[in-house]
Protein backbone atom coordinates (compact mmCIF):
# COMPACT_ATOMS: atom_id res chain seq x y z
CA UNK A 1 -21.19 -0.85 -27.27
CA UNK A 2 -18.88 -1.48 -24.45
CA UNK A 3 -18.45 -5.11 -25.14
CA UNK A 4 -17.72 -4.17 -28.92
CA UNK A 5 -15.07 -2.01 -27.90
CA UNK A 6 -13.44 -3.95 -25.13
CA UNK A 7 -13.70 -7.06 -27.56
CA UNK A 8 -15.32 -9.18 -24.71
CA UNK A 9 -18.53 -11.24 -24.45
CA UNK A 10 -21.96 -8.84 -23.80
CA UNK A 11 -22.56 -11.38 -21.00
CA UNK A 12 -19.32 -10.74 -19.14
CA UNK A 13 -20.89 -7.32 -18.67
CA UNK A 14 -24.24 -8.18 -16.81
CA UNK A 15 -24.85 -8.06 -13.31
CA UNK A 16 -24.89 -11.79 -11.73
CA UNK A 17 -27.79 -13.50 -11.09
CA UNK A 18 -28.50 -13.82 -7.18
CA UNK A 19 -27.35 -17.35 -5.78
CA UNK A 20 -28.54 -19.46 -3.44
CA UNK A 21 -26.82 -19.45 0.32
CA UNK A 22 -25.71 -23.06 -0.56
CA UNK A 23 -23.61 -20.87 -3.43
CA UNK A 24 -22.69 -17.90 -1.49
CA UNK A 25 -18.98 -19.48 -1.24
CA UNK A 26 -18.00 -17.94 -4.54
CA UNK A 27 -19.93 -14.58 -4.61
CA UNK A 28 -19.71 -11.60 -2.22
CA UNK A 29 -22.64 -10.16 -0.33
CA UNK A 30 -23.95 -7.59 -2.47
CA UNK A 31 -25.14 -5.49 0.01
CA UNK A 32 -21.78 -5.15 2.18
CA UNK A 33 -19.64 -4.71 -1.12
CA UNK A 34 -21.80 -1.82 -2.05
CA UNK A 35 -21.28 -0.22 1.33
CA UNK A 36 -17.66 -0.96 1.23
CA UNK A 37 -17.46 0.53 -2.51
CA UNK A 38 -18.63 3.98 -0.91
CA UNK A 39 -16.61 3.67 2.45
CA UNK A 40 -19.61 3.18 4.58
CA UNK A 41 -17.13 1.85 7.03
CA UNK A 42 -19.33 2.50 10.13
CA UNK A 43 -22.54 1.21 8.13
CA UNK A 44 -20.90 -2.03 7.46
CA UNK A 45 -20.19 -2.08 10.89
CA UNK A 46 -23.18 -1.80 12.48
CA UNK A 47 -25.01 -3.91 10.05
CA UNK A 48 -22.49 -6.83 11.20
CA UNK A 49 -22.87 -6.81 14.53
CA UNK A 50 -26.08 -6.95 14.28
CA UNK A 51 -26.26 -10.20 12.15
CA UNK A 52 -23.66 -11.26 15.01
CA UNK A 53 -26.28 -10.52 17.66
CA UNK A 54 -29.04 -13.32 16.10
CA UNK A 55 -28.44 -16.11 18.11
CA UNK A 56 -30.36 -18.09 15.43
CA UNK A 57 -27.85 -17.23 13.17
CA UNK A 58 -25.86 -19.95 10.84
CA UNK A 59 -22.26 -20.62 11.00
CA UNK A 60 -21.63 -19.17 7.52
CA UNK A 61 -24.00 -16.40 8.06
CA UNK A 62 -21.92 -15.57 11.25
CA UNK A 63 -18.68 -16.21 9.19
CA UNK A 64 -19.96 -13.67 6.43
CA UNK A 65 -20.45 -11.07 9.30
CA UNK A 66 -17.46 -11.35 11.00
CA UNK A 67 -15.48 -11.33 7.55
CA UNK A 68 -16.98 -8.07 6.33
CA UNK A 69 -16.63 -6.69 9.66
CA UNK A 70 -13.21 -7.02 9.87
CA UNK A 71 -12.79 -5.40 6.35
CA UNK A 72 -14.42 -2.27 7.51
CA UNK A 73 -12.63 -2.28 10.89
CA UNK A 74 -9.60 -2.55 8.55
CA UNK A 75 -10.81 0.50 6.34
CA UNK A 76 -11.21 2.01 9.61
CA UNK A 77 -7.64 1.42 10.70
CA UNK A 78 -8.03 -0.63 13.64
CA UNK A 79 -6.03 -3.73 12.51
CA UNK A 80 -5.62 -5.27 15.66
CA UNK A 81 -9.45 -5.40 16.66
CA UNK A 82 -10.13 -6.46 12.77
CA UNK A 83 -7.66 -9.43 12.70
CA UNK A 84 -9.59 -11.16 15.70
CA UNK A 85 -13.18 -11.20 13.61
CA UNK A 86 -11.05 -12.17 10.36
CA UNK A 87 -9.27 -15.03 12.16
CA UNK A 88 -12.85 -15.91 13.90
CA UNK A 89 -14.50 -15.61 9.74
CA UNK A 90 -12.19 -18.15 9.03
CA UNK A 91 -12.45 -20.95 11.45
CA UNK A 92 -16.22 -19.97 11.25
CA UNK A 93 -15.88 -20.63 7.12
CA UNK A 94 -13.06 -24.22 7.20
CA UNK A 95 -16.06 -25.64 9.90
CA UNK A 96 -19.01 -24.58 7.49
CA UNK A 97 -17.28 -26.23 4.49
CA UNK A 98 -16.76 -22.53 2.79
CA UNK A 99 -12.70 -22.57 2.06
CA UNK A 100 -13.22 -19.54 -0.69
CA UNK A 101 -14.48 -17.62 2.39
CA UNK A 102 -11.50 -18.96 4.46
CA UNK A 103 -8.95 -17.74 1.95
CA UNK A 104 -10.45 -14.52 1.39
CA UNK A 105 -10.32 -13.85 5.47
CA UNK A 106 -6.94 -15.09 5.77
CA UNK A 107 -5.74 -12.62 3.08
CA UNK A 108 -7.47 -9.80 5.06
CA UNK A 109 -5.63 -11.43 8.27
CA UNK A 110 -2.39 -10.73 6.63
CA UNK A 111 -3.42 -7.08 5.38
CA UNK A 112 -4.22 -6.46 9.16
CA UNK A 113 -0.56 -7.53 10.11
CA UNK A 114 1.15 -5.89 7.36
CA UNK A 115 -0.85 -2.49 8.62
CA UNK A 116 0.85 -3.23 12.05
CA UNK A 117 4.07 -3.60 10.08
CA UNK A 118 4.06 -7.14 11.84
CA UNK A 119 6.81 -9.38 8.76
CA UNK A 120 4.69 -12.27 9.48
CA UNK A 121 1.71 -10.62 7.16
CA UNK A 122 4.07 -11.90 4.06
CA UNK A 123 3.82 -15.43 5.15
CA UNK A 124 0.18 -14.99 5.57
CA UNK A 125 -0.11 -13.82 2.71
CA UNK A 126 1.40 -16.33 0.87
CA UNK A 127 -0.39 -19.09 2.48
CA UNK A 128 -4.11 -17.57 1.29
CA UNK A 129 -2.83 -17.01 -2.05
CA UNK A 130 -1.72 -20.44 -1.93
CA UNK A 131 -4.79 -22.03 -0.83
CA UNK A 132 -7.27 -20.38 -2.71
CA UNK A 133 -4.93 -21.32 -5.71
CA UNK A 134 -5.60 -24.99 -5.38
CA UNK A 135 -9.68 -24.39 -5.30
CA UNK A 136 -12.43 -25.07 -8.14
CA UNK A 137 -14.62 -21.71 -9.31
CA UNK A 138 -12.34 -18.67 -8.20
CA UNK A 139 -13.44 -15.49 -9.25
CA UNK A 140 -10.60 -13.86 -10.81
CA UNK A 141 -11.05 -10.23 -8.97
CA UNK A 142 -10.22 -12.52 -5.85
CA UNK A 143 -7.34 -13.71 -7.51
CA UNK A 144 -5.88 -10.37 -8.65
CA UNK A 145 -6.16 -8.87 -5.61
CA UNK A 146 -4.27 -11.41 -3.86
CA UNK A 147 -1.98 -11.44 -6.10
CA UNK A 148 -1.58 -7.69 -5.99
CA UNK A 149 -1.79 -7.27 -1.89
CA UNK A 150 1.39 -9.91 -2.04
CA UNK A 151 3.42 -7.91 -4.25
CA UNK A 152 2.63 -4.95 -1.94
CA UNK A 153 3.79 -6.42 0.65
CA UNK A 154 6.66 -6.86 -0.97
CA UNK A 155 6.97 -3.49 -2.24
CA UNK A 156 6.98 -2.25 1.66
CA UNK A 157 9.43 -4.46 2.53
CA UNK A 158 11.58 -2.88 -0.43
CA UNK A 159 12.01 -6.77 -2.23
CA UNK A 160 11.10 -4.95 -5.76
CA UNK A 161 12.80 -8.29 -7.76
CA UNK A 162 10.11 -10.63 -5.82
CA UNK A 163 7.19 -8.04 -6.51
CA UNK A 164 6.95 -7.78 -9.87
CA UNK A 165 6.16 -11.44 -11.00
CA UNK A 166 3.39 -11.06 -8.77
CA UNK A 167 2.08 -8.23 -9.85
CA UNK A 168 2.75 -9.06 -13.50
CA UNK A 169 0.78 -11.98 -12.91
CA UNK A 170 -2.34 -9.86 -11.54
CA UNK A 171 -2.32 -8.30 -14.66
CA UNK A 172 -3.28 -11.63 -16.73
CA UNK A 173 -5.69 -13.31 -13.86
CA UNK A 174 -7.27 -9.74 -14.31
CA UNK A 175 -7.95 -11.15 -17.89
CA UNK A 176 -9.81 -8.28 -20.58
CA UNK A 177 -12.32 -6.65 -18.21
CA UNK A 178 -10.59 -5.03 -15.38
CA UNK A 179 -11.60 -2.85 -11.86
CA UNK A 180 -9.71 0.28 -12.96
CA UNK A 181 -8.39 1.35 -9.41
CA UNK A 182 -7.23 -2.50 -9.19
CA UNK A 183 -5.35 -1.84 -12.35
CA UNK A 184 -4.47 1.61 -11.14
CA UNK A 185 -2.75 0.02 -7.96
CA UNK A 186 -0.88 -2.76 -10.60
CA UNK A 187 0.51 0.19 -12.48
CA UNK A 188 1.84 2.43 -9.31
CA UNK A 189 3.04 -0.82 -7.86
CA UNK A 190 5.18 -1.81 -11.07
CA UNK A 191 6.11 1.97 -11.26
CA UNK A 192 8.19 1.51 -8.13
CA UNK A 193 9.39 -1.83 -9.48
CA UNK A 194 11.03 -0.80 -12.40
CA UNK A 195 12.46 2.55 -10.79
CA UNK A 196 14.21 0.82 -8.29
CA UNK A 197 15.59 -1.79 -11.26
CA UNK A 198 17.15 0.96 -13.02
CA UNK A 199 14.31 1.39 -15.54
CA UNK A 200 13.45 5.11 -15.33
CA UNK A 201 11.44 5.79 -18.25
CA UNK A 202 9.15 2.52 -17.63
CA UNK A 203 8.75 3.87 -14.28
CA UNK A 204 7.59 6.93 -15.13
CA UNK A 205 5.31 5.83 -18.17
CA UNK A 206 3.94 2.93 -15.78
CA UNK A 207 3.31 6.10 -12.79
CA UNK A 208 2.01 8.28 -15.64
CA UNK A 209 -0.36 5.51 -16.50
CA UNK A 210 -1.76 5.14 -13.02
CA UNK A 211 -2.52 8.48 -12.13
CA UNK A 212 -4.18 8.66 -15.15
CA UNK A 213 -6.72 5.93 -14.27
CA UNK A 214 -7.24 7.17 -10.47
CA UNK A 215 -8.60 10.43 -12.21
CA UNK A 216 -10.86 8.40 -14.23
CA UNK A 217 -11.93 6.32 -11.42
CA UNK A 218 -11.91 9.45 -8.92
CA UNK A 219 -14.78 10.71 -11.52
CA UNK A 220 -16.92 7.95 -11.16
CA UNK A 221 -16.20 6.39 -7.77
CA UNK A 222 -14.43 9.47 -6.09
CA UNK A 223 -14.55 7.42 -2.73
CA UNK A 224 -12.43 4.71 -4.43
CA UNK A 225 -9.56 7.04 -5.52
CA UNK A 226 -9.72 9.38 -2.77
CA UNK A 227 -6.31 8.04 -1.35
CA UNK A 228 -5.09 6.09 -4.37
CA UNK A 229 -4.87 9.02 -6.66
CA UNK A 230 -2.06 11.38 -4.12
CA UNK A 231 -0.11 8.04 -3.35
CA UNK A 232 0.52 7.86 -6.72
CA UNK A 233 0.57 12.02 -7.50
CA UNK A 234 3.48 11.77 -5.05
CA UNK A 235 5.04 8.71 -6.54
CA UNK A 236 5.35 10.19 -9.55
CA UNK A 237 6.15 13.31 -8.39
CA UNK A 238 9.28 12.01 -6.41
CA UNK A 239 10.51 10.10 -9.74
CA UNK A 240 10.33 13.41 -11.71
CA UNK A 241 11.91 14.76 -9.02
CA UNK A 242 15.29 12.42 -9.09
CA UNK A 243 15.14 12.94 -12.72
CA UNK A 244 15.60 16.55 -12.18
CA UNK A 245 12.63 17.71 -13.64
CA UNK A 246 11.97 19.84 -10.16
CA UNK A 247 8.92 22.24 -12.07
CA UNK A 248 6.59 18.82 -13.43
CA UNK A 249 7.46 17.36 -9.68
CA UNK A 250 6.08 20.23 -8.23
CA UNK A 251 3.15 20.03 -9.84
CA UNK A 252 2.49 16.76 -8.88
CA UNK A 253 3.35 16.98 -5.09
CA UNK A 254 1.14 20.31 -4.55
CA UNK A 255 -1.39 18.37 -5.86
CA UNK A 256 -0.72 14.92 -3.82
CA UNK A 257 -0.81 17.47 -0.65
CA UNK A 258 -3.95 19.20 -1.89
CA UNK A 259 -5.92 15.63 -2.29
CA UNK A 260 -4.34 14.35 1.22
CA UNK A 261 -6.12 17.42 2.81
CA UNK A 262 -8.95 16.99 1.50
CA UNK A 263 -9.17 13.54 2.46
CA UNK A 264 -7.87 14.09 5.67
CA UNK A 265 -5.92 11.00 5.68
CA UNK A 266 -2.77 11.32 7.70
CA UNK A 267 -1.06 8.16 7.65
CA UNK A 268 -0.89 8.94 3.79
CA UNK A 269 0.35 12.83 4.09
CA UNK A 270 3.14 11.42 6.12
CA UNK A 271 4.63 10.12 2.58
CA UNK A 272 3.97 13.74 0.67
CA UNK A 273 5.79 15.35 3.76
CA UNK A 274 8.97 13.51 2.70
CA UNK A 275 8.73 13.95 -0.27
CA UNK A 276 8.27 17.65 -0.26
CA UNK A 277 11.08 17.86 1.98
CA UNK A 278 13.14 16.21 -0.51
CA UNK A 279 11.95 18.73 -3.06
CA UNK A 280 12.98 21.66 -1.35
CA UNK A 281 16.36 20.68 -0.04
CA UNK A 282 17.26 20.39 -3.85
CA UNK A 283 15.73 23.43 -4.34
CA UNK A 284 18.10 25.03 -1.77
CA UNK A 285 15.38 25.64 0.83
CA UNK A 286 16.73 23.76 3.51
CA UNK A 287 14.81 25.14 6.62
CA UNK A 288 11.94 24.31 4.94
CA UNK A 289 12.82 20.91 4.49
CA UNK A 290 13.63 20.56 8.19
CA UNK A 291 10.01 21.75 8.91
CA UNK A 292 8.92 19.19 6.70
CA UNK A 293 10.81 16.40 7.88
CA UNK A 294 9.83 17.85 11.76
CA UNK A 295 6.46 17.50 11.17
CA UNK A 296 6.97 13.77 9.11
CA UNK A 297 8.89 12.56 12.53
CA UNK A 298 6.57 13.64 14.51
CA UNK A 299 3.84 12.38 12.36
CA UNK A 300 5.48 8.89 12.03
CA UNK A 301 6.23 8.88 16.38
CA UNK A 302 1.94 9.52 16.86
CA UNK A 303 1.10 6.61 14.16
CA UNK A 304 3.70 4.37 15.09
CA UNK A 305 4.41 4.59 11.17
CA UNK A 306 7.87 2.81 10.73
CA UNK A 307 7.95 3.40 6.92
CA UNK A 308 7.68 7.31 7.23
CA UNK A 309 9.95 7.76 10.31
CA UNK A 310 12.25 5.80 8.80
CA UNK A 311 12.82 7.96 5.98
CA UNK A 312 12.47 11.01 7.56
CA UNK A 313 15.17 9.81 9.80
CA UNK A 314 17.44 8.83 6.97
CA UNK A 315 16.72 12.41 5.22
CA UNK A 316 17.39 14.14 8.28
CA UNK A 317 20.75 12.45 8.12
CA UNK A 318 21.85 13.42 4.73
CA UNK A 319 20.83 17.07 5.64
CA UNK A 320 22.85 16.83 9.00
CA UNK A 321 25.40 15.25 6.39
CA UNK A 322 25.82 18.40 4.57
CA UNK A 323 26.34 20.45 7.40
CA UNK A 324 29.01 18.55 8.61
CA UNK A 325 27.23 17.68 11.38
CA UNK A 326 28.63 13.95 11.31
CA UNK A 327 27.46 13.14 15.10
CA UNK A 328 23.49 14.19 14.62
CA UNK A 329 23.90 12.12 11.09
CA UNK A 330 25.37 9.24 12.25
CA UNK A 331 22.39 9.38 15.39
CA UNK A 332 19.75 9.83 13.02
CA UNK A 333 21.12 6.76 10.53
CA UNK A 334 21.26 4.50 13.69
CA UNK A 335 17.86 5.07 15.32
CA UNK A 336 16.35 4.52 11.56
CA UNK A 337 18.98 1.60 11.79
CA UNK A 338 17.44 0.45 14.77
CA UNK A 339 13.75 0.87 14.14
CA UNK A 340 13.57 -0.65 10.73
CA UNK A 341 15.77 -4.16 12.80
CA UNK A 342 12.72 -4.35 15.17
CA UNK A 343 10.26 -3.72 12.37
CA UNK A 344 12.04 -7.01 10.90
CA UNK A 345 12.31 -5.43 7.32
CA UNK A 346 15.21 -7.10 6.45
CA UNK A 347 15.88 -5.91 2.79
CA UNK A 348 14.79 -2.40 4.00
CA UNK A 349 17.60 -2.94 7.00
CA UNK A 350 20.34 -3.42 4.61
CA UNK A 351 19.73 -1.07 1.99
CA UNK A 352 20.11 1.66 4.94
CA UNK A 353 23.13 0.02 6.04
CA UNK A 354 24.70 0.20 2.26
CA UNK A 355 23.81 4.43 2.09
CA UNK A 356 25.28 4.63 6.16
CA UNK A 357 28.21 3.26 4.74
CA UNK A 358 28.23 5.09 1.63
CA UNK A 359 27.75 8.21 3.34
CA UNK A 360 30.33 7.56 5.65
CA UNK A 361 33.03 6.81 3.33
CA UNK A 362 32.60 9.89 1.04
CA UNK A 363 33.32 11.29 4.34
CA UNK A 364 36.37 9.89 4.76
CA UNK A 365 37.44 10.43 1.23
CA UNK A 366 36.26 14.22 1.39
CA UNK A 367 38.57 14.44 4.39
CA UNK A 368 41.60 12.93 3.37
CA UNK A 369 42.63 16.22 1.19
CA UNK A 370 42.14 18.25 4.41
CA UNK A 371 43.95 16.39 6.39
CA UNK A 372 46.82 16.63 3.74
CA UNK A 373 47.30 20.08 3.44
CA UNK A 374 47.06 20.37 7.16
């Protein structure tokens, strides 16, 4: 019935038959991708290092360990003590003659550097895309997510133009039978595409459209959406928000915060804090958007997260802004300034620039009548 109605081949459907070790450069290890599936992070863990501790154990057996325990030590966000087992899976994999397994760790490499904010993760990136491009026998849920981790990186680095061919191109490696939260993530990350292209209503259908499928998902695999589905609630939320429909926005950001807390995740809530700021500063409510934007700064200062200091910073200057407190808004614009130089996010960096300079030249012009009649 479901291959009827996706109009695909029954067999596309059935589970794989195991494979051989000689094989095992093309398939994952069943075991550690069901643990990962259900965040047993510290499961995957264990289980890893204690392949690791057979001395008897084979290169690519020792290469499969240290691959999937960098993954979880990624999941676990510890980046920095991941990226040294990744880069260790993937010598392990070149000398064992595995290069799908080499690819694969280099693109978790690069998702360990762009967690640091470190600009070299693009490169990175690039380069396993690149190389497990040019092999025989890829699996195409490799591919897509590749594919889709590139645009992201991307997307963080504000480059929307040099995103979306990426992620458009997920979409069709994807082919007819699809991971839903993989799809979910294509959506949300051609949502913020095509809002910051000028496309509104694309934007919004293309946000609507993933939230819709991280509810689905968070049904069935509620481990898999658990952080998805309020990244994009807040998304969306924030869109409708610009667009002035303040009541649906709502809506969506109580909800975002209400899934963040229940996750617990605060590297995430960081995000719904802006935006909920945001919300209530057009709402007139402007010491509680200070409290918000408090708590994202300090937030952002703990996790050494550039992306939400950054914009609290900004926001905290367009509030000083409205004061007419041009000396704590020009400070706030030029420690953002400064931090998002050293972060090396270069489009980021000038599109702050452009609103410093808009902001201060609607100064100037708002003064010039003043100064007139004075």
């Amino acid at each position: 019935m479901l291959a009827e109605r996706l109009h695909v081949p029954v067999e596309s459907l059935l589970r794989r038959a195991p494979v051989s070790r000689s094989s095992r450069s093309v398939m994952p290890d069943d075991r550690f991708e069901r643990l990962l599936e259900t965040n047993q992070y510290d499961e995957v863990v264990s289980s890893a290092r204690a392949m690791l501790d057979d001395p008897g154990a084979a290169a690519l057996t020792r290469a499969l360990a240290h691959h999937y325990l960098g993954q979880a030590l990624c999941h676990l966000v510890r980046p920095e003590e991941a990226r040294g087992h990744l880069f260790t899976a993937r010598a392990l994999a070149d000398a064992a003659g595995d290069p799908w397994l080499a690819a694969e760790s280099m693109e978790w490499e690069a998702s360990t550097l762009h967690a640091q904010d470190d600009p070299s993760a693009l490169a990175l990136g690039r380069a396993a895309l690149e190389r497990y491009q040019e092999l025989d026998r890829r699996r195409p849920e490799v591919e897509t997510r590749m594919l889709e981790r590139l645009a992201t990186f991307l997307v963080r680095r504000r480059a929307y133009e040099r995103a979306q061919p990426y992620y458009e191109r997920a979409l069709e490696v994807a082919g007819p039978v699809r991971d839903l939260t993989r799809v979910a993530r294509i959506y949300h990350g051609l949502s913020h595409c095509h809002w910051n292209r000028g496309d509104a209503r694309r934007a919004i259908q293309l946000g609507q459209m993933a939230v819709a499928l991280y509810q689905v998902e968070s049904r069935f695999r509620p481990f898999a959406a658990m952080i998805s589905l309020p990244r994009a609630e807040n998304d969306l939320g924030t869109m409708l928000m610009r667009l002035g429909q303040l009541d649906r926005a709502e809506e969506c950001l109580t909800s975002s915060l209400e899934h963040f807390a229940e996750a617990g995740e605060d590297p995430a809530r960081g995000q719904a804090l802006l935006s909920l700021a945001e919300l209530r500063g057009m709402q007139r409510r402007s010491a509680e958007a200070r409290d918000r934007l408090a708590e994202a700064v300090a937030l952002g200062e703990r996790l050494g997260d550039v992306q939400t200091l950054a914009e609290a910073l900004q926001q905290l200057a367009e509030l000083h802004e409205a004061d007419r407190d041009h000396a704590a808004a020009d400070a706030a614009f030029g420690r953002a300034l400064a931090i998002l130089e050293e972060a090396g996010l270069a489009e980021w960096l000038e599109t702050c620039r452009q609103a410093h300079r808009r902001m201060r030249a609607e100064r100037t012009a708002g003064d010039a009548p003043h100064a007139q009649s004075v």
